[in-house]
Each structure stands twice: as C-alpha cells, then as structure tokens.
N, C-alpha and C. Protein backbone atom coordinates (compact mmCIF):
# COMPACT_ATOMS: atom_id res chain seq x y z
N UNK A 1 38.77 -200.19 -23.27
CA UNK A 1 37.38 -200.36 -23.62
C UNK A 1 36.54 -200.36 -22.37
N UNK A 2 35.60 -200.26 -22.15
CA UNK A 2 34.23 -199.94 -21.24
C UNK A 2 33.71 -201.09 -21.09
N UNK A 3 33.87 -201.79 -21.93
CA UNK A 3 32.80 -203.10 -21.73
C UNK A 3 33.46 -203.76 -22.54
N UNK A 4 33.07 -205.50 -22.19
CA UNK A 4 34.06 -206.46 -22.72
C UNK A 4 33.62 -206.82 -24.18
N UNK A 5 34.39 -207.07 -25.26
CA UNK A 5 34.77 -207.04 -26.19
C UNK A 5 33.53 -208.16 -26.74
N UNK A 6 33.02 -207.95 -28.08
CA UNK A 6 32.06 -208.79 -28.87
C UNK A 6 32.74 -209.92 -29.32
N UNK A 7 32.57 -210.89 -29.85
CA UNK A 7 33.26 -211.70 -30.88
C UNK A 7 32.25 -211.72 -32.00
N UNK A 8 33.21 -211.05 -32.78
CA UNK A 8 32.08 -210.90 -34.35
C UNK A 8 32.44 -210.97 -35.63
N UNK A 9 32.00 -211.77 -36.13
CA UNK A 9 31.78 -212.09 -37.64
C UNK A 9 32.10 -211.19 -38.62
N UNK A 10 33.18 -210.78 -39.03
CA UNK A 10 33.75 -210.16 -40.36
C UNK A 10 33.46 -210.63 -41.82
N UNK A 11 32.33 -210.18 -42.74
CA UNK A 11 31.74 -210.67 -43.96
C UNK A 11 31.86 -209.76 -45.09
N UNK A 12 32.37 -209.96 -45.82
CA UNK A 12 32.50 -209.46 -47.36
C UNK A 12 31.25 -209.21 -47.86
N UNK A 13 30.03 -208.50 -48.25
CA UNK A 13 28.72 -208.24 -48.29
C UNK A 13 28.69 -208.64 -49.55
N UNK A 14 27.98 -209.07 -50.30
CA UNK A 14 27.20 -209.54 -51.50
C UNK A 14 25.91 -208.22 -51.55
N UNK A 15 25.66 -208.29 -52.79
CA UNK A 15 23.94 -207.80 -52.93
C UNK A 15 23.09 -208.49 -51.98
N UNK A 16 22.93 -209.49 -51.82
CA UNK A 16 21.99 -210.33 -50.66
C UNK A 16 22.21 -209.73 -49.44
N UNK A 17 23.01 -208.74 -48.97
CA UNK A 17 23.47 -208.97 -47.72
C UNK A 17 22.79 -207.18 -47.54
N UNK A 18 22.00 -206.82 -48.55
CA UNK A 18 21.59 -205.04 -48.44
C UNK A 18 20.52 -204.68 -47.54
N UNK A 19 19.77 -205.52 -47.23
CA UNK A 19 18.75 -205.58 -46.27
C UNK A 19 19.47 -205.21 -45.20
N UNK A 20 20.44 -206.20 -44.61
CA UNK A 20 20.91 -205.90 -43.02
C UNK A 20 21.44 -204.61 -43.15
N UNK A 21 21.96 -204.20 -44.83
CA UNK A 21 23.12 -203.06 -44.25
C UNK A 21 22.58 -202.31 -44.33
N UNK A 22 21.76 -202.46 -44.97
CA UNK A 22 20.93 -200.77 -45.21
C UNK A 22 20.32 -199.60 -44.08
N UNK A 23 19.69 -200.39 -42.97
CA UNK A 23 19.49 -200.25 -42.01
C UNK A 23 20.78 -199.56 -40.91
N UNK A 24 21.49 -200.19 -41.44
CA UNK A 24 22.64 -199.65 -40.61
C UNK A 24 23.28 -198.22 -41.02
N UNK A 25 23.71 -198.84 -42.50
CA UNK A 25 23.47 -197.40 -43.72
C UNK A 25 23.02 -196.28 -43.39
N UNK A 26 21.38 -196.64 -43.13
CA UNK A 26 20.52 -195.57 -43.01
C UNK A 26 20.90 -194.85 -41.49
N UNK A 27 21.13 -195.70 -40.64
CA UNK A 27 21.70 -195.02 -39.13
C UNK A 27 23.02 -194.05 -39.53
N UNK A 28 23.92 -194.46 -40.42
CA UNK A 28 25.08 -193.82 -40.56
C UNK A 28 24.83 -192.30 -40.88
N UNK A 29 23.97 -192.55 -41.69
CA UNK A 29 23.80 -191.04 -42.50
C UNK A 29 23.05 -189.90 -42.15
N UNK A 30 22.50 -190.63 -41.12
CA UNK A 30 21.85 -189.94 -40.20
C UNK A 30 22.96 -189.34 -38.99
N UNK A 31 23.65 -190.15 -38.40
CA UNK A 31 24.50 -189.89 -37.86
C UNK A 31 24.96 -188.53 -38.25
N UNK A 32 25.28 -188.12 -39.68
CA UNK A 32 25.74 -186.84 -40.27
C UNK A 32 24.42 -186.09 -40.53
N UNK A 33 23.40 -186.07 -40.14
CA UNK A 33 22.82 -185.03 -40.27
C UNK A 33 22.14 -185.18 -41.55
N UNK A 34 21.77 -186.23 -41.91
CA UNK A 34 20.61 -186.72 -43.26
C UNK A 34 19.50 -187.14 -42.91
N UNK A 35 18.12 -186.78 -43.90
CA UNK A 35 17.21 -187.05 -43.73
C UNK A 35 16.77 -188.53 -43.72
N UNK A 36 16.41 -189.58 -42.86
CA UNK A 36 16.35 -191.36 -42.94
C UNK A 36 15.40 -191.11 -44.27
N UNK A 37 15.87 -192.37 -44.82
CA UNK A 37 15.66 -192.81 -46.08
C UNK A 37 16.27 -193.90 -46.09
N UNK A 38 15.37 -195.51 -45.58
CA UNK A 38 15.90 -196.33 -45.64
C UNK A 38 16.24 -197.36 -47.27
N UNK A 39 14.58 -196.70 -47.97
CA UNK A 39 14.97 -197.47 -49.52
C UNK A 39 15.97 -196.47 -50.22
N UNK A 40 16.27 -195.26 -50.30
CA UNK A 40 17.33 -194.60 -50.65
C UNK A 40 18.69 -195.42 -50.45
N UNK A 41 19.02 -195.81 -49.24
CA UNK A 41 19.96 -196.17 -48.70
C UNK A 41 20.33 -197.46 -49.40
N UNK A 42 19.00 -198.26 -48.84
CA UNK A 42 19.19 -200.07 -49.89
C UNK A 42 19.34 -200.31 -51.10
N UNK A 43 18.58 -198.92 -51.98
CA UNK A 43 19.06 -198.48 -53.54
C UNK A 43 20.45 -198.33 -53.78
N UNK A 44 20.95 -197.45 -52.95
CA UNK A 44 22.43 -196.99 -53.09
C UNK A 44 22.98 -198.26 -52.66
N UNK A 45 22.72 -198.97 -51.87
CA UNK A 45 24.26 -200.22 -51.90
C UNK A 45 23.81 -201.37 -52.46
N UNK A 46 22.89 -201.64 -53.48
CA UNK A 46 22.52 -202.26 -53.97
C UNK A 46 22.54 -202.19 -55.14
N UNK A 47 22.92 -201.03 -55.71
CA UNK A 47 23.57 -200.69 -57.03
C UNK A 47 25.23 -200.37 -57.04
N UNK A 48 25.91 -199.70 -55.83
CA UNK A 48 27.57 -200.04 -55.97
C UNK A 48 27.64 -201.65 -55.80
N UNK A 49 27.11 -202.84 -54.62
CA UNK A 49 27.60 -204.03 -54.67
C UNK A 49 27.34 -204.27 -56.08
N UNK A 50 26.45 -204.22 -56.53
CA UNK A 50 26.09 -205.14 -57.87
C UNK A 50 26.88 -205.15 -58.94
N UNK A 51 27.42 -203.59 -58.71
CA UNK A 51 27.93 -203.13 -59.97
C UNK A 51 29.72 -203.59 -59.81
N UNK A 52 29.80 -203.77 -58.58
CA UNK A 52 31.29 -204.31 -58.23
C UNK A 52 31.81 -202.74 -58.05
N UNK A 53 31.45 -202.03 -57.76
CA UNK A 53 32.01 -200.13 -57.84
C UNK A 53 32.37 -199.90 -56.50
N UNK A 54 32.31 -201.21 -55.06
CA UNK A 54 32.31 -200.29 -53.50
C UNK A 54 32.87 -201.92 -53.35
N UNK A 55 33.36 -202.39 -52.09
CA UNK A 55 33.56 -203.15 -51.01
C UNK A 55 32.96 -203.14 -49.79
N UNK A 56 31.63 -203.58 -49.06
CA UNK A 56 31.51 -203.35 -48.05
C UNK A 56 31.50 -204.82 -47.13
N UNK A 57 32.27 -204.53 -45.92
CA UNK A 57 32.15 -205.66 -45.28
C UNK A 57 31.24 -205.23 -43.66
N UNK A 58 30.86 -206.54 -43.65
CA UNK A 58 29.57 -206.37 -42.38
C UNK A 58 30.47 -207.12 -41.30
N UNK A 59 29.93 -206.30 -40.19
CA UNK A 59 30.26 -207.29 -38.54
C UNK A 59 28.75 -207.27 -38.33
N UNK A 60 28.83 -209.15 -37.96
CA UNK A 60 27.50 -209.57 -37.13
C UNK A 60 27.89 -210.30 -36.19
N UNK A 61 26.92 -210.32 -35.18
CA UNK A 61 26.95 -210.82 -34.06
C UNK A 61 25.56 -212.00 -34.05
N UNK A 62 25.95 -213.01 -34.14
CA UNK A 62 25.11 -213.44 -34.76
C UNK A 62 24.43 -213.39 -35.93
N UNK A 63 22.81 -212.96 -35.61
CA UNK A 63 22.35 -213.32 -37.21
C UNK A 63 22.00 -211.47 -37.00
N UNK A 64 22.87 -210.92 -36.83
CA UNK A 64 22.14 -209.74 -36.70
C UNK A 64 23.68 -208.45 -37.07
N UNK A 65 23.50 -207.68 -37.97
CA UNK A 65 24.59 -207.21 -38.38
C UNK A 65 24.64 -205.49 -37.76
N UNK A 66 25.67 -205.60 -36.85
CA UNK A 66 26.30 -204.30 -36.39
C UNK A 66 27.15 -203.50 -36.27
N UNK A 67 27.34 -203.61 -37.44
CA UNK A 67 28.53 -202.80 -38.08
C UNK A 67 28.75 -202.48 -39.62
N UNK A 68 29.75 -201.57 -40.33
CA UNK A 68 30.27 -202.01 -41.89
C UNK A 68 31.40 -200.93 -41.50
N UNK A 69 32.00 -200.93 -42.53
CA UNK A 69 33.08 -200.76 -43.58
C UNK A 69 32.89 -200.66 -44.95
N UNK A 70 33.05 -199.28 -45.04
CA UNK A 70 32.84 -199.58 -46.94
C UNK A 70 33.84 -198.49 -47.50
N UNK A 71 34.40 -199.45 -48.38
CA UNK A 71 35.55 -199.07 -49.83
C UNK A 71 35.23 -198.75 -50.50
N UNK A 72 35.74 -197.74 -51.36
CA UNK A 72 36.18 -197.60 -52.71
C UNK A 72 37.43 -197.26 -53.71
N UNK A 73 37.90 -198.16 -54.81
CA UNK A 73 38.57 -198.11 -55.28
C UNK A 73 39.01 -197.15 -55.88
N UNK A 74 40.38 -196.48 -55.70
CA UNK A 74 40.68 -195.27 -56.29
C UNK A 74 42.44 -195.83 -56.98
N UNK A 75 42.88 -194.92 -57.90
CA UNK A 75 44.60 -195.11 -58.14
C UNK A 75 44.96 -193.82 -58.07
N UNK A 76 46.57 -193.79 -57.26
CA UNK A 76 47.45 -193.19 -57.50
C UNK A 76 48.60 -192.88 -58.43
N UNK A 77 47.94 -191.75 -59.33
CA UNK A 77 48.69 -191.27 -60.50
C UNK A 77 50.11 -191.23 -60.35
N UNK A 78 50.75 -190.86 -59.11
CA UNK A 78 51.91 -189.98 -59.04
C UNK A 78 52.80 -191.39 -58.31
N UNK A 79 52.05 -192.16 -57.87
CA UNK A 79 52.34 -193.60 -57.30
C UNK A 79 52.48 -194.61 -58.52
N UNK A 80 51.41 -194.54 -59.04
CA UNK A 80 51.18 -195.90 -60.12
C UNK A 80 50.82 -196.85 -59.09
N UNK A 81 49.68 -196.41 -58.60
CA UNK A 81 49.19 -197.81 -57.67
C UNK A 81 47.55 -197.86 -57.22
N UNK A 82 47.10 -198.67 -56.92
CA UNK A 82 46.23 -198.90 -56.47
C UNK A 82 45.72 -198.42 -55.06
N UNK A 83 44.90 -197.85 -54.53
CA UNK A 83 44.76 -197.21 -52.67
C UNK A 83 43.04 -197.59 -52.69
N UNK A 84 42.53 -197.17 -51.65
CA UNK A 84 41.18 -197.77 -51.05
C UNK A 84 41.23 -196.45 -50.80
N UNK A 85 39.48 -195.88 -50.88
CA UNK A 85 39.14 -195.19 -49.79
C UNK A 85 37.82 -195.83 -48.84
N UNK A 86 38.55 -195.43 -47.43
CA UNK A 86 37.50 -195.86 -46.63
C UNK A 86 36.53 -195.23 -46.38
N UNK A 87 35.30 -194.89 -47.13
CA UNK A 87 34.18 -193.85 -47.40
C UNK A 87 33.85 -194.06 -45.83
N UNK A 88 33.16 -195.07 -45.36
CA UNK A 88 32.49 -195.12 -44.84
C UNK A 88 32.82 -196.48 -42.94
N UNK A 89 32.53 -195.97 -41.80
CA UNK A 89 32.53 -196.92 -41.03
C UNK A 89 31.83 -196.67 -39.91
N UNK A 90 31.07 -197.61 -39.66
CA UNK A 90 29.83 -197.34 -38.64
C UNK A 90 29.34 -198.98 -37.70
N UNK A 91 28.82 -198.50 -36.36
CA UNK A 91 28.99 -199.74 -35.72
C UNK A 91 27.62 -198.83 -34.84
N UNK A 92 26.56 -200.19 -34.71
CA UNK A 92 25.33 -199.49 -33.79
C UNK A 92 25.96 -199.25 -32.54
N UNK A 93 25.18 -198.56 -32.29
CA UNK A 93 25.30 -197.22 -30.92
C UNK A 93 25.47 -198.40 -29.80
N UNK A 94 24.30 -199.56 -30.00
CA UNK A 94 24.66 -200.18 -28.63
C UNK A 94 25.42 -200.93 -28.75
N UNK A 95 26.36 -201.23 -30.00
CA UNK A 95 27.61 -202.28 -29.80
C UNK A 95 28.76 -201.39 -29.75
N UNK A 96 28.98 -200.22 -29.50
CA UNK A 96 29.88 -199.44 -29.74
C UNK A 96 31.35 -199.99 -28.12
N UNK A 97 32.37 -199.40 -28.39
CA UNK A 97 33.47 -199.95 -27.65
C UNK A 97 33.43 -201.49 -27.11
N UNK A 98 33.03 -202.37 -28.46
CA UNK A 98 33.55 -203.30 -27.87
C UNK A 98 34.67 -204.28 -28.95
N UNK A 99 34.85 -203.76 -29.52
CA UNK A 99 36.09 -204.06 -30.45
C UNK A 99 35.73 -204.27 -32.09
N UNK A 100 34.16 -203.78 -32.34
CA UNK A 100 33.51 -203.94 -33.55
C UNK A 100 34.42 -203.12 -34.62
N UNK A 101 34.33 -201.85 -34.19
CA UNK A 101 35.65 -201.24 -35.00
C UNK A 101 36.71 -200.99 -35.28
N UNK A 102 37.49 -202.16 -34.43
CA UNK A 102 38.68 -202.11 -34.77
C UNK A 102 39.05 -203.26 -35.48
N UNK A 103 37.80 -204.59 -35.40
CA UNK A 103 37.57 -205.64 -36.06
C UNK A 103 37.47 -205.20 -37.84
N UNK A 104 36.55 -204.38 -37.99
CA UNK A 104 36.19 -204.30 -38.88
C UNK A 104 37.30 -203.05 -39.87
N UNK A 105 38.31 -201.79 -39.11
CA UNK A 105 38.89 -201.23 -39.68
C UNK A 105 40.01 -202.96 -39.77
N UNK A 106 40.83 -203.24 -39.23
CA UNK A 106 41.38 -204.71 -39.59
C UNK A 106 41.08 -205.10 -40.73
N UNK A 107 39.67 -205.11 -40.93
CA UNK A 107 39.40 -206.06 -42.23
C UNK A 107 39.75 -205.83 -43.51
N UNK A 108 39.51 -203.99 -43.45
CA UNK A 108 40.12 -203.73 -44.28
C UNK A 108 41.07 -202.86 -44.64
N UNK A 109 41.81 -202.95 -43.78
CA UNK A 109 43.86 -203.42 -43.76
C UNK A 109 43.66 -204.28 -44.83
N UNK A 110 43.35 -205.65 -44.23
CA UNK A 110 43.78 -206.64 -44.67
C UNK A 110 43.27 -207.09 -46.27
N UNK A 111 42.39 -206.70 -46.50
CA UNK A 111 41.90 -206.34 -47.58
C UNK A 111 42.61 -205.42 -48.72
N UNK A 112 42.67 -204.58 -48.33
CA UNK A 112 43.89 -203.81 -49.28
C UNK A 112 45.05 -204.02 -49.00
N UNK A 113 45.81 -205.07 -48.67
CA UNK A 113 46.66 -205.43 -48.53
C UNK A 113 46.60 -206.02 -49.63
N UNK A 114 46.02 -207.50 -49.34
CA UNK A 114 45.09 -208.80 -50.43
C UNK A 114 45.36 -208.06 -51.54
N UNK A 115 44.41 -206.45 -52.21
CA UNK A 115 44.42 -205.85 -53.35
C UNK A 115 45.82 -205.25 -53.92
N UNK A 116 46.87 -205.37 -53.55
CA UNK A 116 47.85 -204.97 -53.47
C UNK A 116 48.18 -203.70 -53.79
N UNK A 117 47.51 -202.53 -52.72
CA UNK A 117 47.25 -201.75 -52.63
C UNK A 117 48.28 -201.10 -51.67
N UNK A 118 48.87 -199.69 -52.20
CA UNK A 118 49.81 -199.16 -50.89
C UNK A 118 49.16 -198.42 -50.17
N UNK A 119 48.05 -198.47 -50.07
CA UNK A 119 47.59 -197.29 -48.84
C UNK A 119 45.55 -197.30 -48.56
N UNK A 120 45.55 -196.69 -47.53
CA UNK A 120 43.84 -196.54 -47.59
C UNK A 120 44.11 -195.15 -47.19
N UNK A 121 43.24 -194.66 -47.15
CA UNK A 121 42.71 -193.41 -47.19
C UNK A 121 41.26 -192.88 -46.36
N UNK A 122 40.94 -192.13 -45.55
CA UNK A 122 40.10 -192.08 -44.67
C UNK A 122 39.76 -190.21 -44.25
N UNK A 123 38.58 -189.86 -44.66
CA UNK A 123 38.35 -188.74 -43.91
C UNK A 123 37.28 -188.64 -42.55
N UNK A 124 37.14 -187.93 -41.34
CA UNK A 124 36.01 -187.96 -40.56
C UNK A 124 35.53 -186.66 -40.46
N UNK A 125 34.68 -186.11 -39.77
CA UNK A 125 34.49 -184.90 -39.18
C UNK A 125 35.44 -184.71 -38.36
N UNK A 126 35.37 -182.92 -38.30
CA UNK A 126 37.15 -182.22 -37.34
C UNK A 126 36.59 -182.82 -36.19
N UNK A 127 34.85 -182.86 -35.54
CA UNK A 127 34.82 -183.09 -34.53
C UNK A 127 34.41 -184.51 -33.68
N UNK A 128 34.58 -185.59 -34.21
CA UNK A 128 34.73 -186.96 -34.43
C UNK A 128 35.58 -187.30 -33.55
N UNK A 129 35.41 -187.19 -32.62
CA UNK A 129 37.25 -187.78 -31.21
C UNK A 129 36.96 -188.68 -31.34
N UNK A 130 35.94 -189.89 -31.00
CA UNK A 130 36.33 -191.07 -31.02
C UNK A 130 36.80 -191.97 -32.05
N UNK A 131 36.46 -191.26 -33.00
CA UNK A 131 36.76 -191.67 -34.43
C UNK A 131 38.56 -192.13 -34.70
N UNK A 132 38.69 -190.86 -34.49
CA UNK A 132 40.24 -190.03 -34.83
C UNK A 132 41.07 -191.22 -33.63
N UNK A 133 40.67 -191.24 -32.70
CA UNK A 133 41.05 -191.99 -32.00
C UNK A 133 41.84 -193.33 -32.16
N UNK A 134 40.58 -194.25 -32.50
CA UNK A 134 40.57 -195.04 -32.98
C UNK A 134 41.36 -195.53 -34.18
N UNK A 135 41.91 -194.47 -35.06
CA UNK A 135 42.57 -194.47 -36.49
C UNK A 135 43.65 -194.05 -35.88
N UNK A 136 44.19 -192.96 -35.11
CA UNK A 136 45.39 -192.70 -34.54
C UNK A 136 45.79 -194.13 -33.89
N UNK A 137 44.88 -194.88 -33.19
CA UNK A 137 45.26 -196.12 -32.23
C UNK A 137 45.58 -197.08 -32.94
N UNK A 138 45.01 -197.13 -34.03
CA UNK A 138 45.81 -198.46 -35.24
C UNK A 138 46.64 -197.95 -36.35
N UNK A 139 47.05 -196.97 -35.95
CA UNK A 139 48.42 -196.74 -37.05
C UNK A 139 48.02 -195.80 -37.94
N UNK A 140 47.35 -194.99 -38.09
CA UNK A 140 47.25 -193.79 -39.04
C UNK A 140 47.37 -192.47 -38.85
N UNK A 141 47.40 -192.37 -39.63
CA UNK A 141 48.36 -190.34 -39.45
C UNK A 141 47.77 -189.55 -40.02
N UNK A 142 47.18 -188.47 -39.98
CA UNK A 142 46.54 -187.35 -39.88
C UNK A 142 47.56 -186.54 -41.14
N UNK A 143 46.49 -185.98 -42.48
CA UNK A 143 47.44 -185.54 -43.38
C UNK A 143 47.85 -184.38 -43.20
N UNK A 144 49.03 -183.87 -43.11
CA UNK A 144 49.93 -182.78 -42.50
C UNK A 144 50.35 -181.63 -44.38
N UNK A 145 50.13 -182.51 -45.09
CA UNK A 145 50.59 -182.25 -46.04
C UNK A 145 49.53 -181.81 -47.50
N UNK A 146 48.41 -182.42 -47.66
CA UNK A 146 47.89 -181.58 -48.55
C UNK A 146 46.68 -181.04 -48.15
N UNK A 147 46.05 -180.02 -48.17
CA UNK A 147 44.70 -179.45 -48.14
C UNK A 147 43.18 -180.14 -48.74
N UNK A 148 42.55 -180.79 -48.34
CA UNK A 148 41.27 -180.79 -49.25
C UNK A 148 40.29 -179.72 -49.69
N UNK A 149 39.54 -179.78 -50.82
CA UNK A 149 39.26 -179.10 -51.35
C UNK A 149 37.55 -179.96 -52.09
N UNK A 150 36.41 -179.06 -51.95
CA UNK A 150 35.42 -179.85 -52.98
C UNK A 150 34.58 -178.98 -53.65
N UNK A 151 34.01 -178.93 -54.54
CA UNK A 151 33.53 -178.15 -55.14
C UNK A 151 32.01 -178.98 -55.40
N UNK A 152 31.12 -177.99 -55.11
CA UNK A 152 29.80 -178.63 -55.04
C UNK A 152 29.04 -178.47 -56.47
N UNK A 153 28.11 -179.30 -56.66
CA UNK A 153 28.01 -179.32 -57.97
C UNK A 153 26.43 -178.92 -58.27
C-alpha cells in the first residue's frame, strides 16, 4: 500500500443509510461512464434496501462514508445453492489504497459465508488492474471456463 492504512467502520446499510451512499453511488457510476444523477441513484438504493432485493454494506471513517459493497442474491441451479453477486464496489478516490477495499470485499466473504452461500461472484472491466488485483490478492480466480453473454433489451 502507498499510504498507511484507514481504520474503518464496516456497516450493513439500512434505508436510512441512502443519503451517504448515494453520493458515493452516484461517484461509482460515473466512474463507468454515466451521466451523475444523484436522486436517480438514492431512488435506486432506496428501493432494493427497502425491498430487501440487494445487501449493501458501507465503510466510514468516521461520520463520513467512503466506501460500499453491494450484493445480490442469486441461486445455483446445477449446485442447489445459494451464491452472492458482488454487483458493485467502490471506495472514494481520496481514500483509495488504504485498506478500504479489502475491508469491505472481507465483509462480504464473511457475509456469504453467514448466508450459507458457496460462492460470490464478481465481474469488472477487462481494463480495471487495480481492481483485478485486488480480487486476485484475496483469493479469486478469473473464470477460465464459461463465456458471458448479454443481450440488451
């Protein structure tokens, strides 16, 4: 790491908690090349928390939240099991390398663990190095084996 490590607050988000994320939300999606839309953003996780349909957990540093993680529940047919996908993980630009995301991929390990879940699941961009990195550095493997595929609607 570059700089010494945060100590930060790992939180299970509630609906109450859409304000801080949204903001962050809204940085994420931008990140990919979306137009900001911060009430878009607070709409959207304010209708998966509510509805119980996503998992997102926040890192704060204090009273001030810089980071998430967000799930969604999927099953494996061919398994008979339960898996996570990790839609989503994002940490502000200026807290970046200091252990926010590896805090927060941790969390939810441990989390789908808790769900008794055999697996998470994770896509990034091909061109994402630090990303890939980071997921190669805590134990994940790059799928060798099936193709994705999406069909736009």
């Amino acid at each position: 790491m570059d700089s010494e490590p945060f100590d930060v607050e790992v939180t299970k988000a509630t609906p109450a908690d859409v304000g801080a994320a949204a903001l962050l939300f809204d940085a994420y999606r931008q990140f990919y090349k979306k137009a900001p839309n911060k009430e878009a953003a607070r709409r959207f996780l304010f209708a998966r928390l509510s509805k119980g349909e996503s998992v997102l957990f926040l890192a704060w540093r204090g009273n001030t939240a810089i980071g998430f993680v967000h799930l969604y529940p999927v099953f494996s047919s061919t398994n008979l099991t339960r898996q996570w996908i990790l839609n989503d993980l994002y940490v502000d630009p200026e807290s970046r390398k200091r252990g926010v995301a590896h805090a927060l991929m941790n969390r939810a390990h441990q989390f789908a663990e808790s769900t008794h879940a055999d697996g998470l699941t994770l896509e990034t961009a091909s061109d994402n190095h630090p990303a890939q990195r980071l997921y190669e550095h805590l134990g994940w493997k790059r799928d060798e084996q099936f193709c994705r595929y999406f069909l736009a609607l």
